[in-house]
Protein backbone atom coordinates (compact mmCIF):
# COMPACT_ATOMS: atom_id res chain seq x y z
CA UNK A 1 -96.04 21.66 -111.07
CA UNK A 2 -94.65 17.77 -112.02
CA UNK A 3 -97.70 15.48 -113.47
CA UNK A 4 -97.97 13.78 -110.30
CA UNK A 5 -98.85 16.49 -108.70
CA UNK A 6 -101.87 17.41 -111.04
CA UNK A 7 -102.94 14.12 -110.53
CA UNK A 8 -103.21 14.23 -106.91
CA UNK A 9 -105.18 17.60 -106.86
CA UNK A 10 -107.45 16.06 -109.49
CA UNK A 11 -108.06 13.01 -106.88
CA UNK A 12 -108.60 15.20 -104.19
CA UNK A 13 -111.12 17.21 -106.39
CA UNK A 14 -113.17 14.31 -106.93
CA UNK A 15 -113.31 13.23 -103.45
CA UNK A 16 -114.12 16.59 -102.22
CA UNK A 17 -117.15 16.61 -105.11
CA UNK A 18 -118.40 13.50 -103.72
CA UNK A 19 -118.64 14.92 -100.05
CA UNK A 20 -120.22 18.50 -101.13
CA UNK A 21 -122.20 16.34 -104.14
CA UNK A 22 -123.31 12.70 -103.19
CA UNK A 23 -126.13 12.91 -105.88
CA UNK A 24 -123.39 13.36 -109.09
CA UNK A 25 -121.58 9.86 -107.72
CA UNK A 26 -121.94 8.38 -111.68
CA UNK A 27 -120.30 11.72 -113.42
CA UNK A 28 -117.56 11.28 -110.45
CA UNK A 29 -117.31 7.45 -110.81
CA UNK A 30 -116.48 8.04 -114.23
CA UNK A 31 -113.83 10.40 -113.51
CA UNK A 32 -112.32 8.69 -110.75
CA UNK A 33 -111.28 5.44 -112.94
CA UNK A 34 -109.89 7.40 -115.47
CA UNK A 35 -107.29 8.79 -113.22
CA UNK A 36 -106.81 5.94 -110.22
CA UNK A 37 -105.36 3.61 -113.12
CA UNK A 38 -102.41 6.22 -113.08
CA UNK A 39 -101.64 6.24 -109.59
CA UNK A 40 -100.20 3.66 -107.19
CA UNK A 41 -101.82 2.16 -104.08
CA UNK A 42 -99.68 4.12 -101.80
CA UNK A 43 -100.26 7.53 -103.64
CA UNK A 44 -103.60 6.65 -103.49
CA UNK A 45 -103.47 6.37 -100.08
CA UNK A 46 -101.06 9.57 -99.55
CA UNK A 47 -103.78 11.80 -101.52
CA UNK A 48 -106.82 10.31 -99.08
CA UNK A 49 -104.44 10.66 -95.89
CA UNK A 50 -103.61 14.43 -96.81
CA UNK A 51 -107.59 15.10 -96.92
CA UNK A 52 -107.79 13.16 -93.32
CA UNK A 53 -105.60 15.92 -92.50
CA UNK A 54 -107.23 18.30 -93.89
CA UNK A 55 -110.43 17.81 -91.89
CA UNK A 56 -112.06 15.60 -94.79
CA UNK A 57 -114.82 13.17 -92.55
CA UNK A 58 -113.26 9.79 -93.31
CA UNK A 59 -116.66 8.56 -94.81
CA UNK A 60 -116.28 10.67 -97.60
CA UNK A 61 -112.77 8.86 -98.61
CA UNK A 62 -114.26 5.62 -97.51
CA UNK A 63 -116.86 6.10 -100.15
CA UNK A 64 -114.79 6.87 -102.69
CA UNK A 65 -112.32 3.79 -101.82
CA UNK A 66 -115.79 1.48 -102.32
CA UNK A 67 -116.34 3.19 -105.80
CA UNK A 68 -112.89 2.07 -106.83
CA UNK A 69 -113.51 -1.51 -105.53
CA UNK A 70 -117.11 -1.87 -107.07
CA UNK A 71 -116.53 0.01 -110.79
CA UNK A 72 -113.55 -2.99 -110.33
CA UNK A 73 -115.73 -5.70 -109.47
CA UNK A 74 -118.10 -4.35 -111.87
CA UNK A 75 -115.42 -4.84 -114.77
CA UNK A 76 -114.51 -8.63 -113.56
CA UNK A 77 -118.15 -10.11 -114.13
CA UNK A 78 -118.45 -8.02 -117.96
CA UNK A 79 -114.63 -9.58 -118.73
CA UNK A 80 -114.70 -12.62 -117.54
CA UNK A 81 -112.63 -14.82 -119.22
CA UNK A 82 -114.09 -17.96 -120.95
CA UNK A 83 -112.57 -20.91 -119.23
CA UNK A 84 -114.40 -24.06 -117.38
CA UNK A 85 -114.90 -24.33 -114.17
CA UNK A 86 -111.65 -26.91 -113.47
CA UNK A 87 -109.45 -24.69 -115.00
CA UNK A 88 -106.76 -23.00 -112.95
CA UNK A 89 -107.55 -19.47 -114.29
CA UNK A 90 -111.16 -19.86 -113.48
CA UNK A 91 -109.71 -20.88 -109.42
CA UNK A 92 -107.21 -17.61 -109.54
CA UNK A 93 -110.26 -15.34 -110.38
CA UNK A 94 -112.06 -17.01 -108.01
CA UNK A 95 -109.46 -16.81 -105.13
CA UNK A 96 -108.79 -13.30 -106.67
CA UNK A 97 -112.96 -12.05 -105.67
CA UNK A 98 -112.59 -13.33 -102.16
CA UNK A 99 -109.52 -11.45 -101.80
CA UNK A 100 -111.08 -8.25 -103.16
CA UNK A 101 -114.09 -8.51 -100.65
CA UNK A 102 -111.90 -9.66 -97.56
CA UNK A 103 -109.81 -6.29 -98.46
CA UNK A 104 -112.68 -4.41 -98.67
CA UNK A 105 -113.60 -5.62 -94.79
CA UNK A 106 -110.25 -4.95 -93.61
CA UNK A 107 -110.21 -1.28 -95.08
CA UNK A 108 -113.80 -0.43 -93.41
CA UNK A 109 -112.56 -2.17 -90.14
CA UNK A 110 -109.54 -0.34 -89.61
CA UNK A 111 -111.62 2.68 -90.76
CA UNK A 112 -113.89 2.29 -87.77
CA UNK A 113 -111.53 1.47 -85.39
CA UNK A 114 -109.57 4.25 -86.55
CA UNK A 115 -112.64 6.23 -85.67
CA UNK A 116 -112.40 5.45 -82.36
CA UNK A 117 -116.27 3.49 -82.97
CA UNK A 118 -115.43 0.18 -82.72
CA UNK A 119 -115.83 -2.67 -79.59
CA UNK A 120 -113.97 -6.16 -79.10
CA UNK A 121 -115.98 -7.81 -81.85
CA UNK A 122 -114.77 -5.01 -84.44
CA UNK A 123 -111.23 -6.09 -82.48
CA UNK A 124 -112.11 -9.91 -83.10
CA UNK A 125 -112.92 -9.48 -86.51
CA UNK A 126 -109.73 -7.00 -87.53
CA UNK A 127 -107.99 -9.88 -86.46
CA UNK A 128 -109.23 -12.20 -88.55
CA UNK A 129 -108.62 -10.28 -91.42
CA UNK A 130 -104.77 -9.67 -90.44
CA UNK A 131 -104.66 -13.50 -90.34
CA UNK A 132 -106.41 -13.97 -93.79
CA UNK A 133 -103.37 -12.01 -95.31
CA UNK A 134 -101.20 -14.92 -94.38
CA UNK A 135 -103.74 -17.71 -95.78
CA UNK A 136 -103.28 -15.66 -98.95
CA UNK A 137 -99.88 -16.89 -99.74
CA UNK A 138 -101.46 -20.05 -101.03
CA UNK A 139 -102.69 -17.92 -103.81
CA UNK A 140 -99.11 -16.27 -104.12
CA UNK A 141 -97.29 -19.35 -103.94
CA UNK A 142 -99.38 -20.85 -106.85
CA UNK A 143 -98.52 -18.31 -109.29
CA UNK A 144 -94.97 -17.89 -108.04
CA UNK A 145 -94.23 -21.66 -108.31
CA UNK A 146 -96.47 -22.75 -111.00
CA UNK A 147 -98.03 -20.31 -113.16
CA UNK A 148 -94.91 -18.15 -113.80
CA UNK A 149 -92.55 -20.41 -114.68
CA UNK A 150 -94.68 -22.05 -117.38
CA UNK A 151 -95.14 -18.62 -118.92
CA UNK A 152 -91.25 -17.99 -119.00
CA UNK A 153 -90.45 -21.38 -120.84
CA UNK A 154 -93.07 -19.66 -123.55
CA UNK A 155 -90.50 -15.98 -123.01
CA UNK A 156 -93.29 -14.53 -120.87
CA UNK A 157 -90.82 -12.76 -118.40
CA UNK A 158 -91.27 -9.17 -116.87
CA UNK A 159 -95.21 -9.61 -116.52
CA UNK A 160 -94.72 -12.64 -114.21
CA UNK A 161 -91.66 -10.62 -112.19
CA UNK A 162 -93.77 -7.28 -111.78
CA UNK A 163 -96.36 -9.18 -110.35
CA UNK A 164 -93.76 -11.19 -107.78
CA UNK A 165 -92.65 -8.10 -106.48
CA UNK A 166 -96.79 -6.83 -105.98
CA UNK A 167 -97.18 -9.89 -103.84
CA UNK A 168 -93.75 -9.46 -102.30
CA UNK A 169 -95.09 -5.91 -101.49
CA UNK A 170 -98.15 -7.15 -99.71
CA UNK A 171 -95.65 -9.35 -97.55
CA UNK A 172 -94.22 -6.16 -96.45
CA UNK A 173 -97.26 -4.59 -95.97
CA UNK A 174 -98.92 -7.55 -94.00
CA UNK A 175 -95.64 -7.40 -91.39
CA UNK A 176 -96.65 -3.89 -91.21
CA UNK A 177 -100.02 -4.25 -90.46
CA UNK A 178 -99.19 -6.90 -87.53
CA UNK A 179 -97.15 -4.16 -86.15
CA UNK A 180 -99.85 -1.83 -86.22
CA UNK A 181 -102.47 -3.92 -84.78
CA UNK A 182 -100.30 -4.77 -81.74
CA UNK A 183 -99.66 -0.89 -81.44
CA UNK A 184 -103.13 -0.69 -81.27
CA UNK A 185 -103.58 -3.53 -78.76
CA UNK A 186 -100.71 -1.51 -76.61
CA UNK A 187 -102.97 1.59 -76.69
CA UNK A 188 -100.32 3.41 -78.81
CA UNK A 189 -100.29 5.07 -81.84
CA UNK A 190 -100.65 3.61 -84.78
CA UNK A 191 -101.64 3.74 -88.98
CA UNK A 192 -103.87 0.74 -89.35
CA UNK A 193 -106.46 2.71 -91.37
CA UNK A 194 -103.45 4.00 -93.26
CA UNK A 195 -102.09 0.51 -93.72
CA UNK A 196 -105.44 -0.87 -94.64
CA UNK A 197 -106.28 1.34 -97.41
CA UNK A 198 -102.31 1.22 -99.14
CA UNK A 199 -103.59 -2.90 -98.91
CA UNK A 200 -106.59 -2.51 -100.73
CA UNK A 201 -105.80 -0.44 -103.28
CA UNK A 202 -102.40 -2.55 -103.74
CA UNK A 203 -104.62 -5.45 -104.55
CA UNK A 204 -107.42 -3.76 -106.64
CA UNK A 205 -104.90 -2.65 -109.17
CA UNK A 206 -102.91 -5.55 -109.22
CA UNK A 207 -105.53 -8.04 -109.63
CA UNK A 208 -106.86 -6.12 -112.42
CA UNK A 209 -103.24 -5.90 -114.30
CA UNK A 210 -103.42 -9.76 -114.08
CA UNK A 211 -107.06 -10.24 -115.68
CA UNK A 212 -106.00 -7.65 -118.20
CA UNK A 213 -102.77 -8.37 -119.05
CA UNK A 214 -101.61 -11.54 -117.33
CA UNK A 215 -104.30 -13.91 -117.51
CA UNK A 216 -105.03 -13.46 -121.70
CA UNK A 217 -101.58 -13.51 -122.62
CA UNK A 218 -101.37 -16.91 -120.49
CA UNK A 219 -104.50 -18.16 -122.16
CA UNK A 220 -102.78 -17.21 -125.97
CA UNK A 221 -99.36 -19.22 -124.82
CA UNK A 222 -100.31 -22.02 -122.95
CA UNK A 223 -101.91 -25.60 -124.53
CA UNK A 224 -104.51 -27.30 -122.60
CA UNK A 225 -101.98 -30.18 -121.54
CA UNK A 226 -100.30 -27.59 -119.71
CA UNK A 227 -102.94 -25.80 -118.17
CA UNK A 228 -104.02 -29.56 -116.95
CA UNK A 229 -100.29 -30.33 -116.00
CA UNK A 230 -100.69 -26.55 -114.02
CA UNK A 231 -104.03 -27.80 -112.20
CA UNK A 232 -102.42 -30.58 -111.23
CA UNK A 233 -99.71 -28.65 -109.35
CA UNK A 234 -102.38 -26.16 -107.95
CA UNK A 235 -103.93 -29.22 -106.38
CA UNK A 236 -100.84 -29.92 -104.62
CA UNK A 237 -100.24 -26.62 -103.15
CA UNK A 238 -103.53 -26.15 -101.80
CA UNK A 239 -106.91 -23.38 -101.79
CA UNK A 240 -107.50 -21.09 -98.77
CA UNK A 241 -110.80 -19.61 -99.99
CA UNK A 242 -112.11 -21.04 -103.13
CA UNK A 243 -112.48 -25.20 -103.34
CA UNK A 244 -112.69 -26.02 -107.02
CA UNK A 245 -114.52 -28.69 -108.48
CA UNK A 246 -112.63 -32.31 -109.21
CA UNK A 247 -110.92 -32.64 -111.93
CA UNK A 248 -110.53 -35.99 -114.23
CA UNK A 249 -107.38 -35.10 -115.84
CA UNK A 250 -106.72 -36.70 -119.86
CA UNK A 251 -104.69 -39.57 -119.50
CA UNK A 252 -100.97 -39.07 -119.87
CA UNK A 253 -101.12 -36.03 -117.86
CA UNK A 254 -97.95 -35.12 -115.75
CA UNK A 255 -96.10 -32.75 -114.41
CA UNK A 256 -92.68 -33.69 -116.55
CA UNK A 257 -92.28 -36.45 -119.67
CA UNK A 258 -89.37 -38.66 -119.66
CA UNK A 259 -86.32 -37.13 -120.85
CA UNK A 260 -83.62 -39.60 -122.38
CA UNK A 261 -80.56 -39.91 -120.52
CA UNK A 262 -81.94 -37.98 -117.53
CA UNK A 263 -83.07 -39.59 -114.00
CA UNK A 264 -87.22 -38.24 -113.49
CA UNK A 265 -87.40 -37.91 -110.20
CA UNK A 266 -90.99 -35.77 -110.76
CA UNK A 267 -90.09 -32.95 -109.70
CA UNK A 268 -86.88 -32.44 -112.15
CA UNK A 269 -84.60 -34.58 -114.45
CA UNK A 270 -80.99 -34.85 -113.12
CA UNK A 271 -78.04 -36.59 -114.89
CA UNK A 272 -76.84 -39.28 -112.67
CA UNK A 273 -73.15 -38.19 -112.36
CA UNK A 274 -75.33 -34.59 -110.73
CA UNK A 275 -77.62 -36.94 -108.52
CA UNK A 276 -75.01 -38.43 -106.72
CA UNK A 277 -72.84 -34.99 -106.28
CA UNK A 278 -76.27 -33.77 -105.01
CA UNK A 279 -76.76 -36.91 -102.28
CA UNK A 280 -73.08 -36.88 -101.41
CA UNK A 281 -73.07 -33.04 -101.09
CA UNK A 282 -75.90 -33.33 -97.86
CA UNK A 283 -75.19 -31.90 -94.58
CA UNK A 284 -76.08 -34.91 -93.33
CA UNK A 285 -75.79 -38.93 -93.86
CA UNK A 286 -78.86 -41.11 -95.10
CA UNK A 287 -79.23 -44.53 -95.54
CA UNK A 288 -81.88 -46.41 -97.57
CA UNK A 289 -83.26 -50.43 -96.14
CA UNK A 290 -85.56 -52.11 -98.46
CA UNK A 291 -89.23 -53.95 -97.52
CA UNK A 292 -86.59 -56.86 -96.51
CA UNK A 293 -84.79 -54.90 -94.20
CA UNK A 294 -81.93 -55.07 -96.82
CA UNK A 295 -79.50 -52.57 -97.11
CA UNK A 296 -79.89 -50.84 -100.46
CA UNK A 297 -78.24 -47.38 -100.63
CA UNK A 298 -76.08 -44.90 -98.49
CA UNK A 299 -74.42 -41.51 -98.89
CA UNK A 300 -70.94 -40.72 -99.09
CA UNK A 301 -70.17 -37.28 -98.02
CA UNK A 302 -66.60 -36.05 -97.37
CA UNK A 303 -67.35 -36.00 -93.63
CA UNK A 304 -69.26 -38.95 -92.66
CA UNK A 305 -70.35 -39.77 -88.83
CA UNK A 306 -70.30 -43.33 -88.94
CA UNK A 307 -67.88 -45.52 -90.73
CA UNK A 308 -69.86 -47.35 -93.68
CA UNK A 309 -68.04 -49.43 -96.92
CA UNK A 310 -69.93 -50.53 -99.63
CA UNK A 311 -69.55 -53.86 -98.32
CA UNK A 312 -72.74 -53.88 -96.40
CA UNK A 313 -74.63 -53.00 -99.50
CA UNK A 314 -77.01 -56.19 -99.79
CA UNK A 315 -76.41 -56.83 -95.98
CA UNK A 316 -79.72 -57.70 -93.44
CA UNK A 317 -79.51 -54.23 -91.59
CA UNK A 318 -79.82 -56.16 -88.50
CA UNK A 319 -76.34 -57.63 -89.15
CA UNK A 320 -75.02 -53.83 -89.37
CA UNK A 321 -75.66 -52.79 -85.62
CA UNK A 322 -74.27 -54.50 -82.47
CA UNK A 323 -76.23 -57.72 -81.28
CA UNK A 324 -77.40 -55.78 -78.39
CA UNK A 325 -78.80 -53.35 -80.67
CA UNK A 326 -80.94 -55.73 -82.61
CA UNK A 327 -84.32 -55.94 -80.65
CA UNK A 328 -84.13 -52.23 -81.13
CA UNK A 329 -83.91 -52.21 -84.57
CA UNK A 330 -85.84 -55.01 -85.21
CA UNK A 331 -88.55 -52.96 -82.85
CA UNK A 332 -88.41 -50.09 -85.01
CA UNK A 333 -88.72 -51.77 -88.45
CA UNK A 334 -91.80 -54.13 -87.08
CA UNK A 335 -93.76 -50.66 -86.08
CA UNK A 336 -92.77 -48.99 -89.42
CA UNK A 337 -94.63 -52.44 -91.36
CA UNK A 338 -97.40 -52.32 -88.87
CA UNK A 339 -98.16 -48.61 -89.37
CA UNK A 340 -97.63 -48.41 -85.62
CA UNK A 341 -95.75 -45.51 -86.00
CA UNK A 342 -94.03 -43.52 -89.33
CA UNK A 343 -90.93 -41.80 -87.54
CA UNK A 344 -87.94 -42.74 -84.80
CA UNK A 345 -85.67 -40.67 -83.72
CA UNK A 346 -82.26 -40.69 -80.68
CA UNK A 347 -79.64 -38.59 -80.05
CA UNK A 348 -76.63 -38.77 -78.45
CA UNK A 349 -73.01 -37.13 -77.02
CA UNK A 350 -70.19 -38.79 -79.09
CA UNK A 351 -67.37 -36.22 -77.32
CA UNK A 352 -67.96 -32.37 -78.14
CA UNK A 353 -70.61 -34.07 -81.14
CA UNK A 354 -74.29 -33.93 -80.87
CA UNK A 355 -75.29 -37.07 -83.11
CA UNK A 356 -79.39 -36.53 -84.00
CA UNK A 357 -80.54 -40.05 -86.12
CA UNK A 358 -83.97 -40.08 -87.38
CA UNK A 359 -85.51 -43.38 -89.23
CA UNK A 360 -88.46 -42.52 -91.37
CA UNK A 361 -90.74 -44.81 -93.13
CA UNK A 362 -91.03 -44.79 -96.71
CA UNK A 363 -94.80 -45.54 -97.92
CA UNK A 364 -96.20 -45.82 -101.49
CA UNK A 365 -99.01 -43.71 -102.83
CA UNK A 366 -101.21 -46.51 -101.24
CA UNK A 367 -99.39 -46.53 -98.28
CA UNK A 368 -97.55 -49.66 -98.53
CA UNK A 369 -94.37 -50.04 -96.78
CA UNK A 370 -91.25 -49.56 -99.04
CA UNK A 371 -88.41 -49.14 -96.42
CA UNK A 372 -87.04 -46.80 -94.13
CA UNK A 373 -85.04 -43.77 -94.64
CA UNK A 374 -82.07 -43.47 -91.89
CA UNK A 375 -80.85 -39.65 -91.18
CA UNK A 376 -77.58 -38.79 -89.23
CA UNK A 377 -76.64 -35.20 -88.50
CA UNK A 378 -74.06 -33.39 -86.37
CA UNK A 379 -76.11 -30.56 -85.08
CA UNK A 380 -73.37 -29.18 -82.36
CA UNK A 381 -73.07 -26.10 -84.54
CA UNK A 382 -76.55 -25.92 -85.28
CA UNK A 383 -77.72 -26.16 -81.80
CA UNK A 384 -74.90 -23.40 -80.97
CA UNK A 385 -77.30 -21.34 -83.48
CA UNK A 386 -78.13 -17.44 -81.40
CA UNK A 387 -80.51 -14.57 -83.20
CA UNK A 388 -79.75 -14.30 -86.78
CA UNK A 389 -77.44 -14.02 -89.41
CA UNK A 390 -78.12 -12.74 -93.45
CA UNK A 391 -76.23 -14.61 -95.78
CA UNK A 392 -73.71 -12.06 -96.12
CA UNK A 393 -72.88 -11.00 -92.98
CA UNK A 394 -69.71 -11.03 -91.77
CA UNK A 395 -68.70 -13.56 -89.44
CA UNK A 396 -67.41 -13.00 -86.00
């Protein structure tokens, strides 16, 4: 009999103890955590489904799924860790105990319905909670894009990828649970209890693995200019749950330092000869006109749609288009000044081409007018563009 195995019988003894023995919940409490840490969300789920089968009222397993989520709870507010209220950690945890109580809602939604006791605000409401799954991503794309990759410059690797693929498995789980809601909607068969419960437990274990093991480690490797540098980025991403409080960040603060002989564009350093193989490598052409409408910069891809030299670099962009022309371009850079409008866009048939041009208008951070931005793309072959393709399918 494999180790597994004993496990699951020992899960299913405790559940079936806390339907024939409500009144010894602490003894079973205590049992229960020592063995759910060895199990995974979806064995978990298997053991509680196997009892469903076996004619176990789905109150009991409910019950037991609420122990698991409270003992957990229980364990956040005695460990919390000690950082201030600005600090990116503190937001995660936050984030992390409206995730734990949304799941929660889910789980005893799709229980009911499941049931067969629900009506159309149960309905309402399980739909809500489907949709809250995709406002978590904010969450995942926070620790994907910002938190990990600080902890691998400090050699903090496979911690950071385990819990990628957890929140990749929730993506999986979330299209599944769409799936199963509009099965229900149909009137046909479906595992949203199932579903709901694999979801819960998936995020009950893995948000404790990152306040155990994720979150201290982080705190022992990272300075504070980081951690302000990281808040900084959280900002930009965004909350779906949990506003944090303002933060006055220590002067200096930034997402990147200078870096000799590199171009800081912010987001990255680039050497110059790899900025322009970058620009001229574009699927498309761009153009960049100054606040005096002069001509400043332009692309030079191998295929270009429009024949540009460098000699209209420092030329009025006025001068660049045909005389009847002008008033349109004059038009469009008078709006972009004004604020009238930020974007203008045409296209047009140039033979079996489709020519799309976009202007945009560039703005400071106090939105002053800097110049405009001109875009030129074929888009023939994209517009030809039917179902879908994976990158390495073969092609017709």
């Amino acid at each position: 009999m494999s180790e597994l195995f004993n496990k699951e019988e020992f899960l299913k003894g405790l559940i079936r103890r806390l339907h024939e023995e409500p009144e010894k919940l602490e003894d079973i409490r205590e049992d229960f955590m020592r063995v759910v840490r060895e199990l995974t969300p979806v064995e978990i789920a298997q053991v509680e489904q196997k009892l469903v089968e076996e004619g176990m009222p789905p109150e009991s397993i409910q019950l037991m799924c609420n122990i698991h989520l409270d003992v957990f709870k229980q364990a956040l507010d005695e460990d919390s860790l000690d950082v201030d209220s600005w600090h990116p950690l503190h937001i995660l945890i936050e984030e992390h105990r409206d995730i734990l109580n949304r799941s929660k809602d889910l789980r005893d939604l799709a229980g009911k319905i499941s049931a067969g006791n629900y009506d159309g605000e149960d309905i309402r409401r399980l739909q809500s909670s489907i949709q809250y799954l995709d406002r978590v991503e904010a969450y995942f794309f926070k620790e994907e894009n910002v938190l990990f990759p600080y902890l691998e410059r400090h050699g903090l690797v496979q911690p950071p990828a385990i819990m990628w693929k957890e929140h990749d498995d929730v993506r999986k789980l979330r299209k599944k649970m769409k799936t199963e809601y509009e099965n229900l909607m149909n009137g046909e068969p479906n595992e949203i209890n199932e579903v709901a419960i694999v979801i819960s437990e998936l995020f009950t274990n893995h948000i404790y693995k990152e306040h155990k093991i994720l979150f201290p480690s982080a705190l022992k490797l990272l300075s504070e200019n980081e951690w302000e540098s990281i808040r900084v980025e959280f900002d930009e991403i965004g909350y779906f749950s949990f506003e944090p409080m303002p933060f006055v960040y220590s002067e200096g603060v930034s997402r990147n330092d200078n870096v000799e002989g590199l171009v800081n564009l912010g987001s990255g350093f680039l050497k110059l000869d790899q900025l322009l193989l970058m620009l001229n490598s574009l699927p498309f052409d761009i153009t960049f006109v100054d606040e005096n409408d002069t001509v400043r910069y332009f692309s030079e891809g191998k295929e270009r749609i429009f024949v540009r030299t460098r000699a209209i670099i420092g030329r009025k962009v006025q001068n660049c288009h045909p005389q009847k022309s002008a008033h349109v371009v004059n038009k469009i850079l008078e709006d972009f000044k004004s604020g009238a409008r930020d974007v203008a866009e045409f296209w047009l048939n140039l033979g079996p081409k489709i020519v799309y041009i976009r202007y945009f208008a560039l703005r400071d951070t106090l939105g002053k007018y800097v110049g405009t931005l001109e875009v030129t793309q074929e888009i023939s072959s994209i517009k030809a563009l039917e179902g879908e393709r994976r990158i390495y399918d073969p092609l017709d």
